[in-house]
Protein backbone atom coordinates (compact mmCIF):
# COMPACT_ATOMS: atom_id res chain seq x y z
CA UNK A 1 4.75 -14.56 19.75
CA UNK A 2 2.07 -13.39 17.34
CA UNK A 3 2.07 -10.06 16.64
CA UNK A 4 0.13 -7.57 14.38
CA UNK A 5 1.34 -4.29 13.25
CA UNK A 6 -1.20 -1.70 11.60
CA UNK A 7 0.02 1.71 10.54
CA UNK A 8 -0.99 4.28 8.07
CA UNK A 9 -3.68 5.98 9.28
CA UNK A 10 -3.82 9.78 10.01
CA UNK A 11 -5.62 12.88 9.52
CA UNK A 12 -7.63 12.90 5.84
CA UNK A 13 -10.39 15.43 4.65
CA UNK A 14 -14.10 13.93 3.53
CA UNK A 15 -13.89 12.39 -0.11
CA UNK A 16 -10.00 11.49 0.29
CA UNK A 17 -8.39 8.50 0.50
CA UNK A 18 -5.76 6.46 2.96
CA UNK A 19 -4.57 3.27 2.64
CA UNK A 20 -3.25 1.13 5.83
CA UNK A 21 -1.49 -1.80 6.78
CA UNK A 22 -0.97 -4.74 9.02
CA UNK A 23 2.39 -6.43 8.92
CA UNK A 24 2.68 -9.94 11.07
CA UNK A 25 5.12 -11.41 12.92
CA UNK A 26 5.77 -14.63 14.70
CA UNK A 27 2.96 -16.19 12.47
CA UNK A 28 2.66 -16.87 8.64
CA UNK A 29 -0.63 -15.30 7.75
CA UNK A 30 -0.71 -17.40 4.21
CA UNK A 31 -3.74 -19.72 4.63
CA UNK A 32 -5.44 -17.34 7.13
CA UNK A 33 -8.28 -15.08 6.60
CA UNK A 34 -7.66 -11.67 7.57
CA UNK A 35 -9.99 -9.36 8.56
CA UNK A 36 -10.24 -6.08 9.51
CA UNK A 37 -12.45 -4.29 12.16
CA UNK A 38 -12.58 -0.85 13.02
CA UNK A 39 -13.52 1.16 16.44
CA UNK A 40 -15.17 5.02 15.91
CA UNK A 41 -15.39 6.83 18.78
CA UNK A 42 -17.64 6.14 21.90
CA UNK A 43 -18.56 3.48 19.73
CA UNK A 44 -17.97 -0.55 19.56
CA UNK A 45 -15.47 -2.50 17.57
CA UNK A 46 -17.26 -2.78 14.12
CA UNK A 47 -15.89 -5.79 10.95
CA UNK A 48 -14.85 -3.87 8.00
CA UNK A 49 -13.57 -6.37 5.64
CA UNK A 50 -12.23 -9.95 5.41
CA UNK A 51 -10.45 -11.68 2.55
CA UNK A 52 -9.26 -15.09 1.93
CA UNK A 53 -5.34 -16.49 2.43
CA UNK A 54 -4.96 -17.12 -1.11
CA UNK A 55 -6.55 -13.27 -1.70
CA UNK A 56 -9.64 -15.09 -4.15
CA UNK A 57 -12.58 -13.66 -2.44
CA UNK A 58 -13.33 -10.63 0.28
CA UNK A 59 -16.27 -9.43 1.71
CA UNK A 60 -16.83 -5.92 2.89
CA UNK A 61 -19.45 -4.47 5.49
CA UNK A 62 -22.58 -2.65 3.67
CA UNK A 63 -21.14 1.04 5.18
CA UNK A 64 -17.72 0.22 3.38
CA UNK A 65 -18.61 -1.30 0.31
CA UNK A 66 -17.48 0.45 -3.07
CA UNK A 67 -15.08 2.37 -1.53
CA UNK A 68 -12.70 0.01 0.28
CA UNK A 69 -10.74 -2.16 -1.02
CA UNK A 70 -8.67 -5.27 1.51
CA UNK A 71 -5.54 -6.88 -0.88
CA UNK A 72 -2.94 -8.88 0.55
CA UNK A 73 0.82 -9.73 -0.01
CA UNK A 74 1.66 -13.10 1.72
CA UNK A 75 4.97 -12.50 0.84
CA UNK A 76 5.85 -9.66 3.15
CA UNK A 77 3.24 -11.23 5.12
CA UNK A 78 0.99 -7.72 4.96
CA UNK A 79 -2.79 -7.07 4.68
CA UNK A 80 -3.87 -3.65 3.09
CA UNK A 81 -6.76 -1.81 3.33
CA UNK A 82 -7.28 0.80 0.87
CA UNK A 83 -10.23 3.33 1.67
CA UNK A 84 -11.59 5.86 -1.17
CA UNK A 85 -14.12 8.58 -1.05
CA UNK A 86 -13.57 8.85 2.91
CA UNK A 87 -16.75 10.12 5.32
CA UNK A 88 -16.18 11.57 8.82
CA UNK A 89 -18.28 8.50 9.62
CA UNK A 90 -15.22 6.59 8.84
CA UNK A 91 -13.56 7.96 11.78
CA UNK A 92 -12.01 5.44 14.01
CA UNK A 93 -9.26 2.91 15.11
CA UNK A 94 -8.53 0.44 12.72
CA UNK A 95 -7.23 -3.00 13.64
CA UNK A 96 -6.32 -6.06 12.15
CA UNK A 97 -7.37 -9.65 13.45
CA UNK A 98 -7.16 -13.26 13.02
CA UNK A 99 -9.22 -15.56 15.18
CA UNK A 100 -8.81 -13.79 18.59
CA UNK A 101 -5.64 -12.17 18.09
CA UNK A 102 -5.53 -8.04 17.30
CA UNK A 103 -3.05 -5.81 16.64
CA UNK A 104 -2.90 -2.20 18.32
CA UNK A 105 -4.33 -0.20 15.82
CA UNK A 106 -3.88 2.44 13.49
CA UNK A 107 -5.87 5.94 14.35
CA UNK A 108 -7.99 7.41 10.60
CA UNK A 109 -9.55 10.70 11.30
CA UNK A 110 -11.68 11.76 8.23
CA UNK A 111 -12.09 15.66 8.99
CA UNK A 112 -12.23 19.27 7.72
């Protein structure tokens, strides 16, 4: 069974930073994309950031870019997202994916 596991989100003030992650299990994410989508309140599931299985090339949505960063460690079979210079904008659930398949979510609130 395919499984994704995102944690490391929490409660951050505006202009900090958080970094999160998505372990899988029951599937060996090496030659997958990854991507990562987030969900802000009252509001639809938005893409963040993709990168490539070998971790060569990512691309990030215009509201992210510069300030979040998506690495990868096929190894322990992990995706990170690292997110700098946070905005309360950046509120929201944050979820891994591949094809159809989406883990749970981890909750970010960016607040003061």
């Amino acid at each position: 069974q395919v499984k994704f596991v995102e944690s490391g989100g929490g409660l951050v003030q505006p202009g900090g930073s958080l970094t999160v992650s998505c372990v899988a299990s029951g599937y060996n994410i090496t030659k997958s994309l990854m991507r990562w989508y987030r969900r802000p309140p009252g509001k639809e599931r938005e893409f963040v950031a993709w990168i490539t299985g070998d971790g060569d090339a990512a691309n990030y949505a215009d509201s992210v870019k510069g300030r979040f960063a998506v690495s990868r460690d096929n190894i322990k079979n992990t995706v990170y997202l690292q997110m700098n210079n946070l905005k309360v904008e950046d509120t929201g659930m944050y979820l891994c994916a591949v094809g159809t398949t989406y883990g749970q979510g981890t909750q970010v609130i960016v607040s003061s």
